[in-house]
Protein backbone atom coordinates (compact mmCIF):
# COMPACT_ATOMS: atom_id res chain seq x y z
CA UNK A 1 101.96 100.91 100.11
CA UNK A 2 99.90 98.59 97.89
CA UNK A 3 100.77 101.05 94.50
CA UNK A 4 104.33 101.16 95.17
CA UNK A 5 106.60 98.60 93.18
CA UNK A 6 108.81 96.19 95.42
CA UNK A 7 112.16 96.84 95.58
CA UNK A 8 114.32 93.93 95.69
CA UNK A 9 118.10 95.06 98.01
CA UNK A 10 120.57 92.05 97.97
CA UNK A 11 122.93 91.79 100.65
CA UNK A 12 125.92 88.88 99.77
CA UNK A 13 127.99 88.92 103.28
CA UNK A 14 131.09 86.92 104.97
CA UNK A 15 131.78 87.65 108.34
CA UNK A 16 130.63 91.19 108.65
CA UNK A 17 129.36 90.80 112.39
CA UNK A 18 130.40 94.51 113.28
CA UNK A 19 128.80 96.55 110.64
CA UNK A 20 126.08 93.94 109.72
CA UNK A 21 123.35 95.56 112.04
CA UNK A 22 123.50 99.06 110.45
CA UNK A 23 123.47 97.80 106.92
CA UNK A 24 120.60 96.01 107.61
CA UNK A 25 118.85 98.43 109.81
CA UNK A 26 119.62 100.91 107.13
CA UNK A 27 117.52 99.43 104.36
CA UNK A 28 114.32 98.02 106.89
CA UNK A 29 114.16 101.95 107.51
CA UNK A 30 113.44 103.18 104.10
CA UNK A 31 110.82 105.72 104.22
CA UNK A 32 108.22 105.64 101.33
CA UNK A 33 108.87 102.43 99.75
CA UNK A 34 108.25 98.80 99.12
CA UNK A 35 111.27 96.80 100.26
CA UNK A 36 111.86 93.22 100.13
CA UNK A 37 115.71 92.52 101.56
CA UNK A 38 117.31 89.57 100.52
CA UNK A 39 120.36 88.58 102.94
CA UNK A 40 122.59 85.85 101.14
CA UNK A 41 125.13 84.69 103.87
CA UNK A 42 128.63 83.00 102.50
CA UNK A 43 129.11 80.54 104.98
CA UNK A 44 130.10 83.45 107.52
CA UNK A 45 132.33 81.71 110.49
CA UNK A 46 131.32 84.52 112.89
CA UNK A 47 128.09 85.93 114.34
CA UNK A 48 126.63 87.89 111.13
CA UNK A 49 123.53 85.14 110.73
CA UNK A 50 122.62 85.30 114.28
CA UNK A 51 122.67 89.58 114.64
CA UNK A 52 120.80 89.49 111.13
CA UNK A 53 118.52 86.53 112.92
CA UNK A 54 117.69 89.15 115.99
CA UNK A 55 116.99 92.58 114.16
CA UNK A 56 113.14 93.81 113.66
CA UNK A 57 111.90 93.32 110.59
CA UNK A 58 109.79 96.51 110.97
CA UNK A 59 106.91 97.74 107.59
CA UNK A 60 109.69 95.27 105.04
CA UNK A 61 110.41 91.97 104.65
CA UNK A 62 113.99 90.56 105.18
CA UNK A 63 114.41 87.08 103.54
CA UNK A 64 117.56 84.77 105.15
CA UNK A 65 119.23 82.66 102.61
CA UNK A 66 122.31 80.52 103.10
CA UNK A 67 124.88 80.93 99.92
CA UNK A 68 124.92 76.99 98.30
CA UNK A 69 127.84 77.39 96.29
CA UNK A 70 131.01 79.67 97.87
CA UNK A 71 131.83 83.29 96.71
CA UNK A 72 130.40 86.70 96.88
CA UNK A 73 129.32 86.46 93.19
CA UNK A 74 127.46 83.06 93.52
CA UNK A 75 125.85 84.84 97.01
CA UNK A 76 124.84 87.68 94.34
CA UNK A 77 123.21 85.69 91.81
CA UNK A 78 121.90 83.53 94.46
CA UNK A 79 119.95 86.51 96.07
CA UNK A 80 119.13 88.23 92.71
CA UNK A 81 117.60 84.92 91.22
CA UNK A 82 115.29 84.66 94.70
CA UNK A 83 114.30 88.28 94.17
CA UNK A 84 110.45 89.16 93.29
CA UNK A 85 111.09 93.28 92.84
CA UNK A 86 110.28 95.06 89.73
CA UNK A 87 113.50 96.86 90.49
CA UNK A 88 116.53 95.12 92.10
CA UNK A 89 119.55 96.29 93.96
CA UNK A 90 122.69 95.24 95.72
CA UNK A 91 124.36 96.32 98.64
CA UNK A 92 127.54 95.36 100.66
CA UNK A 93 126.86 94.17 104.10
CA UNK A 94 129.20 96.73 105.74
CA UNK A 95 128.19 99.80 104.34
CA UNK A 96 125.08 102.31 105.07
CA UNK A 97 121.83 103.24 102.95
CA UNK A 98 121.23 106.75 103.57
CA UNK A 99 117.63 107.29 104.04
CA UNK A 100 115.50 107.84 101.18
CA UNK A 101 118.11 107.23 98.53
CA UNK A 102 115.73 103.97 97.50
CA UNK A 103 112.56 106.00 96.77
CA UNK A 104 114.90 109.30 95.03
CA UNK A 105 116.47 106.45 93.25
CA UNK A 106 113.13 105.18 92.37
CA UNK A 107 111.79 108.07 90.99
CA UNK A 108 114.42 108.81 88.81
CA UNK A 109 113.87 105.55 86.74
CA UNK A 110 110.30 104.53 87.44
CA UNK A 111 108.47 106.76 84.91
CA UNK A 112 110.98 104.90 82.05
CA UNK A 113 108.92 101.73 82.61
CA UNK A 114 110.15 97.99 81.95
CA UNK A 115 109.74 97.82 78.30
CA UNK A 116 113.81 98.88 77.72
CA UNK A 117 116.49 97.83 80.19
CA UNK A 118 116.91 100.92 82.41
CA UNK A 119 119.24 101.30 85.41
CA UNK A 120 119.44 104.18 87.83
CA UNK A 121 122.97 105.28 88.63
CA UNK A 122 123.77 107.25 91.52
CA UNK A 123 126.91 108.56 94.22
CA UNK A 124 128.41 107.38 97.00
CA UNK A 125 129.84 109.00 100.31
CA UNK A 126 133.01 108.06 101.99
CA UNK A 127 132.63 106.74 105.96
CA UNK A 128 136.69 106.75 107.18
CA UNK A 129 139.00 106.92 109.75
CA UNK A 130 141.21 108.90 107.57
CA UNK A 131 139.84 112.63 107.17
CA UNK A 132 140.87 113.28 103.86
CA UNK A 133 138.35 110.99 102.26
CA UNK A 134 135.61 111.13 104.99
CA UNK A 135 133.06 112.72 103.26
CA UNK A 136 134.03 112.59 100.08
CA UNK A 137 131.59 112.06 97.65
CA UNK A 138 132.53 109.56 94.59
CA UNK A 139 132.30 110.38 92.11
CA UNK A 140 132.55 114.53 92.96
CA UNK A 141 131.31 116.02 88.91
CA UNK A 142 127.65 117.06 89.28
CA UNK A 143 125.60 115.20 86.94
CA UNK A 144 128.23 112.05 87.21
CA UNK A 145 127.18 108.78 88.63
CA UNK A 146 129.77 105.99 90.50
CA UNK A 147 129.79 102.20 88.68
CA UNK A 148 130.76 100.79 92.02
CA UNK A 149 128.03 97.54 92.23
CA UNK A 150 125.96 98.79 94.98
CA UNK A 151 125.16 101.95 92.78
CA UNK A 152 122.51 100.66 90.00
CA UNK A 153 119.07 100.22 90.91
CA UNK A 154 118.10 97.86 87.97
CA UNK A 155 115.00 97.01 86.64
CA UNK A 156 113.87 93.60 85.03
CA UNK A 157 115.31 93.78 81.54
CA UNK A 158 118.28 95.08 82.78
CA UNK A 159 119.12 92.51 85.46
CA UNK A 160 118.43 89.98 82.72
CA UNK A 161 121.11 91.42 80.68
CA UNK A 162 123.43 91.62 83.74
CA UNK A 163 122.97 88.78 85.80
CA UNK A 164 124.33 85.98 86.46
CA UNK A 165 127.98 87.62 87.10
CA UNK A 166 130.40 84.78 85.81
CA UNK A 167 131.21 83.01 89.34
CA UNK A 168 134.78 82.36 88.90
CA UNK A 169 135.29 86.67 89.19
CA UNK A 170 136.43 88.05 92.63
CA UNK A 171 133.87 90.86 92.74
CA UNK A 172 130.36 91.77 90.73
CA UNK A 173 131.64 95.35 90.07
CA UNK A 174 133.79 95.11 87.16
CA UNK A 175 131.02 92.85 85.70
CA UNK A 176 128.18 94.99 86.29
CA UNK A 177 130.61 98.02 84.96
CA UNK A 178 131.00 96.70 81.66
CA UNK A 179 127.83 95.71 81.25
CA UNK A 180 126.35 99.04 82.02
CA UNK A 181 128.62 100.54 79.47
CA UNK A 182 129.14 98.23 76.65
CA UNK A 183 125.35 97.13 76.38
CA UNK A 184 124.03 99.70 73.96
CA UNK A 185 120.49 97.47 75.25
CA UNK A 186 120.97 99.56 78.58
CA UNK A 187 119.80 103.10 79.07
CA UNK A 188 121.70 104.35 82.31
CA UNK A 189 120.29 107.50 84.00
CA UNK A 190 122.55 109.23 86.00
CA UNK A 191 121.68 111.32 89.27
CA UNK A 192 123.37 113.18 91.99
CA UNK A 193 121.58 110.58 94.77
CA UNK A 194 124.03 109.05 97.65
CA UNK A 195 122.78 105.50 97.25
CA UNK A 196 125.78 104.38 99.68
CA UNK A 197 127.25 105.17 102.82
CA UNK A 198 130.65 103.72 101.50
CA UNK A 199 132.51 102.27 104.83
CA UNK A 200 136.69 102.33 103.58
CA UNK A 201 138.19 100.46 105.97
CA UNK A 202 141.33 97.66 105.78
CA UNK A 203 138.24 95.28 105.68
CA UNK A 204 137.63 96.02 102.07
CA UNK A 205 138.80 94.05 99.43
CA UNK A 206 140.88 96.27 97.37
CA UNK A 207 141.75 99.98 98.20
CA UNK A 208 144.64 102.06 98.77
CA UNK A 209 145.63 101.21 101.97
CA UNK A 210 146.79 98.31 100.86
CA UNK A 211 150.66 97.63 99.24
CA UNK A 212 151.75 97.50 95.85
CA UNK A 213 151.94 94.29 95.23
CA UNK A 214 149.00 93.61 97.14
CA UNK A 215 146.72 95.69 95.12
CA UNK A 216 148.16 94.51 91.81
CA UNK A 217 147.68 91.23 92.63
CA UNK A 218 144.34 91.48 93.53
CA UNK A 219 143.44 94.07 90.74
CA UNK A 220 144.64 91.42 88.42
CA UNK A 221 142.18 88.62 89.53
CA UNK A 222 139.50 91.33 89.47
CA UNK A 223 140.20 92.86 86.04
CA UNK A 224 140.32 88.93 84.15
CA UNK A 225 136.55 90.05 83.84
CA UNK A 226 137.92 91.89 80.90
CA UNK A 227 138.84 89.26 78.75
CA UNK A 228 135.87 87.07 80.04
CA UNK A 229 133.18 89.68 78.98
CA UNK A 230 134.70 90.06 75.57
CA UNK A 231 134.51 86.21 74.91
CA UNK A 232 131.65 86.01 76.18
CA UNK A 233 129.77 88.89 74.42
CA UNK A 234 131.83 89.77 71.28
CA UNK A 235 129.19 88.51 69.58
CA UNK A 236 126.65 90.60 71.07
CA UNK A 237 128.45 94.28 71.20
CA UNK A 238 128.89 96.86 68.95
CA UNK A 239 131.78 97.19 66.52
CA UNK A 240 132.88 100.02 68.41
CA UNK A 241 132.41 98.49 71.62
CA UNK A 242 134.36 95.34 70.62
CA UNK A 243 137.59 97.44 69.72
CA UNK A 244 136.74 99.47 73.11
CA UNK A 245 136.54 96.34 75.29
CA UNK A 246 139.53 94.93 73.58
CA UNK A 247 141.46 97.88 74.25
CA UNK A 248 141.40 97.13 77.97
CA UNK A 249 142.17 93.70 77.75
CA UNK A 250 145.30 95.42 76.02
CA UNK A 251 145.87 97.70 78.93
CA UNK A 252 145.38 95.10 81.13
CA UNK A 253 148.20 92.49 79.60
CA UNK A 254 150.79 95.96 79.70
CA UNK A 255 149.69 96.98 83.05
CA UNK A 256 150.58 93.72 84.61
CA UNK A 257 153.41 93.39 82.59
CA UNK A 258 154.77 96.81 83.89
CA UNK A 259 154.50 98.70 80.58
CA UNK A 260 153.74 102.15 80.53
CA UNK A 261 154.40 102.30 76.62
CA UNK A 262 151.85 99.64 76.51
CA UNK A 263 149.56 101.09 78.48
CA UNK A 264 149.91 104.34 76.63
CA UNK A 265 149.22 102.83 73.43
CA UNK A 266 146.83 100.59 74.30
CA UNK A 267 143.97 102.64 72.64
CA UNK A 268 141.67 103.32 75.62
CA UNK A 269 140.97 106.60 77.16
CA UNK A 270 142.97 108.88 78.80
CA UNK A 271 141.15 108.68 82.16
CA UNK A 272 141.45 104.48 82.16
CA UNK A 273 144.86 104.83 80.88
CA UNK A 274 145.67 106.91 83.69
CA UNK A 275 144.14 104.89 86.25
CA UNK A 276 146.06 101.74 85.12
CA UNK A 277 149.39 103.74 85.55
CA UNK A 278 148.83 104.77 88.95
CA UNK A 279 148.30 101.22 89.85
CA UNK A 280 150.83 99.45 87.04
CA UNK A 281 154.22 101.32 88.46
CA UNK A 282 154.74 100.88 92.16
CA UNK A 283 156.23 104.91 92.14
CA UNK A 284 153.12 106.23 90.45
CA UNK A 285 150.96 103.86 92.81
CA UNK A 286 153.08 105.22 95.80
CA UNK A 287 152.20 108.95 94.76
CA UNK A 288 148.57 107.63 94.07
CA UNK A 289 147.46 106.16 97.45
CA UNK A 290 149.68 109.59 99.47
CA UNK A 291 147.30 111.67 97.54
CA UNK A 292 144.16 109.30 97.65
CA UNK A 293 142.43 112.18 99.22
CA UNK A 294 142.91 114.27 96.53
CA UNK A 295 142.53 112.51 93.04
CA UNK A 296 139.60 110.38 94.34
CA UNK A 297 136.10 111.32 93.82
CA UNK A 298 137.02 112.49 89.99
């Protein structure tokens, strides 16, 4: 495949020996593409290294590299500053590629070139033990693209603009989400592609299944990446994006505090005022997670 571009798919993992071989396997598989797999372990305690050691490296090349620093986002940056791809991707090492989503992806951006930062957003598909989300397809709107991190496929420009996620964050998603929507640099083309078997399991970092105060807690570390990208970038963004980005940071400070007049008022939109409710008020996060099934996806 000497005219295809390389794709560059990061995988940042801790201790994901039982789903690590069909993440993997998933992405040496791609049909119809130049892959180069980066695999950025985090100091995993368990066998991960030695099952992603022993699998074939088949037509693709899978590059081992041990995470220096500590954290998922260093792992991230780690693996994206190591990759040679025109186009770059992440992926979580316990989920599933679905085959052919990286050339479909591919093709949706690749004719936009690499003089403008372009990213490809696409959909993911639910993989759980619970059968009112197995199967469900995030999010559901036609023509509506997920911002979870394993859904852009990013090319040059835009990774420069993205990456390095700020270390001291939990998670590269929020990052990567506000980036993709308060860059007016970024054109984001959005498709109806499954880039991501999505594998929701108590394994995951933050979902439903967990408590209240569990999920708040953990929300909390995750959304500081609020007030970090608008320090960081206030010079840089829009007057209209600086009052938008502010306005979370707003809705943040209420929603930990417990305010739902704060939240209200906080000047964002209805949909992110809504999903800061459901997970500010432990009764409307109780009604929330017993009808996960049904409000996801949206």
């Amino acid at each position: 495949m000497p005219n295809h571009p390389l794709i560059s798919v990061v995988i940042a993992a801790k201790n994901e020996a039982e789903f690590v071989k069909d993440a993997v396997e998933s992405i040496l598989t791609q049909d119809e593409c130049k892959v180069e797999l980066i695999f950025v372990d985090d100091h995993s305690t368990d066998e991960t290294v030695k099952i992603v050691e022993g699998i074939p490296k088949n037509k693709h090349e899978l590059v081992l590299l041990h995470n220096h620093k500590s954290g998922k986002c260093s792992a991230f940056n780690y693996g994206v500053e190591s990759a040679r791809g025109d186009y770059v991707c992440i992926f979580a090492g316990d989920d599933v590629m679905p085959q052919n989503s990286l050339k479909r992806r591919l093709e949706s951006i690749q004719n936009l070139g690499q003089d403008c930062a372009i990213v490809g957003l696409s959909k993911l598909v639910c993989m759980s033990d619970d059968k009112a989300i197995n199967g469900m397809i995030i999010p559901r709107a036609k023509g509506k693209s997920s911002l979870s991190g394993v859904s852009p496929l990013m090319n040059r420009k835009a990774v420069e603009l993205i990456f390095p996620v700020p270390e001291q964050l939990p998670n590269e998603d929020t990052w990567m989400d506000l980036c993709i929507t308060f860059f007016n640099e970024i054109q984001s083309i959005h498709t109806d592609i499954i880039c991501c078997k999505w594998r929701h399991h108590s394994g995951n970092s933050i979902n439903h299944m967990l408590t209240f105060e569990e999920f708040s807690t953990r929300l909390a570390v995750r959304l500081e990446a609020y007030s970090l990208f608008e320090k960081m970038n206030r010079d840089k963004l829009s007057d209209k994006n600086r009052r938008q980005i502010r306005a979370r940071v707003k809705c943040e400070a209420a929603r930990r505090a417990g305010s739902i007049s704060g939240i209200l008022l906080s000047g964002c939109p209805t949909i992110h005022k809504l999903r800061m409710l459901a997970s500010g008020n432990r009764f409307l996060y109780s009604i929330r997670s017993s009808l996960y099934g049904v409000f996801s996806g949206w």
